[in-house]
Protein backbone atom coordinates (compact mmCIF):
# COMPACT_ATOMS: atom_id res chain seq x y z
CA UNK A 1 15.95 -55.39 23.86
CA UNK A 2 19.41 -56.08 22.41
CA UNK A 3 22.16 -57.44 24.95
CA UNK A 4 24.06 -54.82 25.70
CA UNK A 5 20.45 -52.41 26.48
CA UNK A 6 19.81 -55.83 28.84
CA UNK A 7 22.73 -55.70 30.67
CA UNK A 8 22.80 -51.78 30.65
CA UNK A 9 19.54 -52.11 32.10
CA UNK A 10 20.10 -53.94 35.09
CA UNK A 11 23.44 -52.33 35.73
CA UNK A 12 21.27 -48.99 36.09
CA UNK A 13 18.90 -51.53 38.27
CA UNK A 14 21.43 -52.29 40.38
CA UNK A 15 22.87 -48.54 41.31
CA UNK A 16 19.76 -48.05 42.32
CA UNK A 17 19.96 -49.83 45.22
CA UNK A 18 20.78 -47.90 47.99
CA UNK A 19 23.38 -51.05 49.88
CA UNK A 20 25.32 -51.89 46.20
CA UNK A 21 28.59 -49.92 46.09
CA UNK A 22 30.18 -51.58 42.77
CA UNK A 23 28.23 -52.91 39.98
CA UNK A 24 30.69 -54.46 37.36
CA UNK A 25 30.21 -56.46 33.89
CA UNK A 26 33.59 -58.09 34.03
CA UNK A 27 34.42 -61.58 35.52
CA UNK A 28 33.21 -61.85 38.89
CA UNK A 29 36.12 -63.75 40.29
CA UNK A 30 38.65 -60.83 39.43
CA UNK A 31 36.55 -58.82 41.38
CA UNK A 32 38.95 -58.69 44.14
CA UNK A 33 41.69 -57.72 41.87
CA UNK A 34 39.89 -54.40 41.13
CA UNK A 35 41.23 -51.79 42.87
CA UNK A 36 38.71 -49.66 44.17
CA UNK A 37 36.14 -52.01 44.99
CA UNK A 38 33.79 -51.26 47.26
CA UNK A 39 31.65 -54.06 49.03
CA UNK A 40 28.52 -54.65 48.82
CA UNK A 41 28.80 -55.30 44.64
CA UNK A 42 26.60 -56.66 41.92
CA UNK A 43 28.37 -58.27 39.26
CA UNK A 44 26.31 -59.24 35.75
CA UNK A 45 27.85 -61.68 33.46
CA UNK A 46 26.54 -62.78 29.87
CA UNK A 47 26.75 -66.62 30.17
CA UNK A 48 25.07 -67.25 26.61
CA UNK A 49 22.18 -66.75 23.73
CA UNK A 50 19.86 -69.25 22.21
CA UNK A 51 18.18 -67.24 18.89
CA UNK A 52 15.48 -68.31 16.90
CA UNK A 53 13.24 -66.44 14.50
CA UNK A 54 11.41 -64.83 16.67
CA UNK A 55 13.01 -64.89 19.97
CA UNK A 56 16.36 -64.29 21.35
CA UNK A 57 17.13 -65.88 25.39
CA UNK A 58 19.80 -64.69 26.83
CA UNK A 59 21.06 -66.32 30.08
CA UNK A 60 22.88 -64.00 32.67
CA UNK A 61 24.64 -64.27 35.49
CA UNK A 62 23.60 -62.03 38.66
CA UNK A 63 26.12 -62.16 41.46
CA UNK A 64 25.99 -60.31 45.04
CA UNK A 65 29.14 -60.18 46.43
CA UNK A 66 29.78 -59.31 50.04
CA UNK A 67 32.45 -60.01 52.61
CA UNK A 68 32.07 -61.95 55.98
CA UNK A 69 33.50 -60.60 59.07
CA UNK A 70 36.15 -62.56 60.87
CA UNK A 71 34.19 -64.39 62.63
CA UNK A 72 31.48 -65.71 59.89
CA UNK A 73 28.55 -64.64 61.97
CA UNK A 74 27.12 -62.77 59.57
CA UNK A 75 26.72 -64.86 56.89
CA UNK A 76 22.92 -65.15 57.21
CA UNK A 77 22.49 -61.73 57.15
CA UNK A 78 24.41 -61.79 53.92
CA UNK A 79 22.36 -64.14 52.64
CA UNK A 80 19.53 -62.43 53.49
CA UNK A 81 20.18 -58.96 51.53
CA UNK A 82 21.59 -61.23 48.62
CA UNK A 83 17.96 -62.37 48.08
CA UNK A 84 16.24 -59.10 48.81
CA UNK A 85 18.43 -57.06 46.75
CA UNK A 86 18.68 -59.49 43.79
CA UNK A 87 14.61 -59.82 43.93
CA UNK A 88 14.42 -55.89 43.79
CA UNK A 89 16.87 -55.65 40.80
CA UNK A 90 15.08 -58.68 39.26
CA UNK A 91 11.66 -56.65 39.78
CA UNK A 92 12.34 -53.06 38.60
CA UNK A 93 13.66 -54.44 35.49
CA UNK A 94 10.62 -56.58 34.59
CA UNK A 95 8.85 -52.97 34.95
CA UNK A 96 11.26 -51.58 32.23
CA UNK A 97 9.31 -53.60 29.31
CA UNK A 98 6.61 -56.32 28.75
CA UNK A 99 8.32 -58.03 26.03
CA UNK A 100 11.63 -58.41 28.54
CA UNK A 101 11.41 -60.32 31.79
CA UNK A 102 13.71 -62.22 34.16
CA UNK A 103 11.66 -65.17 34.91
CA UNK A 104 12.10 -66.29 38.83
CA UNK A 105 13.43 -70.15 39.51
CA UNK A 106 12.88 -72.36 42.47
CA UNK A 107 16.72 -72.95 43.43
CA UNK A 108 18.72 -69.46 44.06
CA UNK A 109 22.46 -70.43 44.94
CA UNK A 110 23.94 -68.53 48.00
């Protein structure tokens, strides 16, 4: 898969989840600067490539991006979706192809 079929990809990952409202490719600290945004969004970000003759790695970005009520008690449960929904996007799209596959790390930052 080429890049942009990548990050099309999980952008048509992401809508399929029934709790994500916004799924962007843009920077995912203007986020709030978009005008219609509605929370719960995923936001996917090319961070680089590493090509060789063979192979081409890209490294992405996948952010969920909620809001915490006023009093921050909900920030577990935030948490909690974040690393449902991100494991469901990260799973339909290594159903998409056997050549193409996110591959799951040990530290997930929330």
């Amino acid at each position: 898969m080429t890049l942009y079929q990548i990050i099309d990809e999980l952008v048509k990952c992401s809508k399929k989840e029934p709790n994500i409202h916004t799924v962007i490719t843009d920077n995912v600290y203007q986020l709030n600067s978009i005008g219609d945004v509605e929370y719960t969004a995923i936001c996917v970000t090319f961070v680089k490539c590493n090509t060789t003759e063979d192979i081409d790695n890209y490294t992405l970005n996948i952010f969920y991006v909620d809001r915490l009520n006023e009093t921050r008690n909900n920030q577990v449960d935030i948490q909690n979706m974040g690393v449902l929904v991100l494991r469901n996007i990260i799973n339909r799209f290594n159903k998409l192809d056997d050549e193409t596959n996110i591959p799951y790390y040990d530290d997930l930052y929330l």
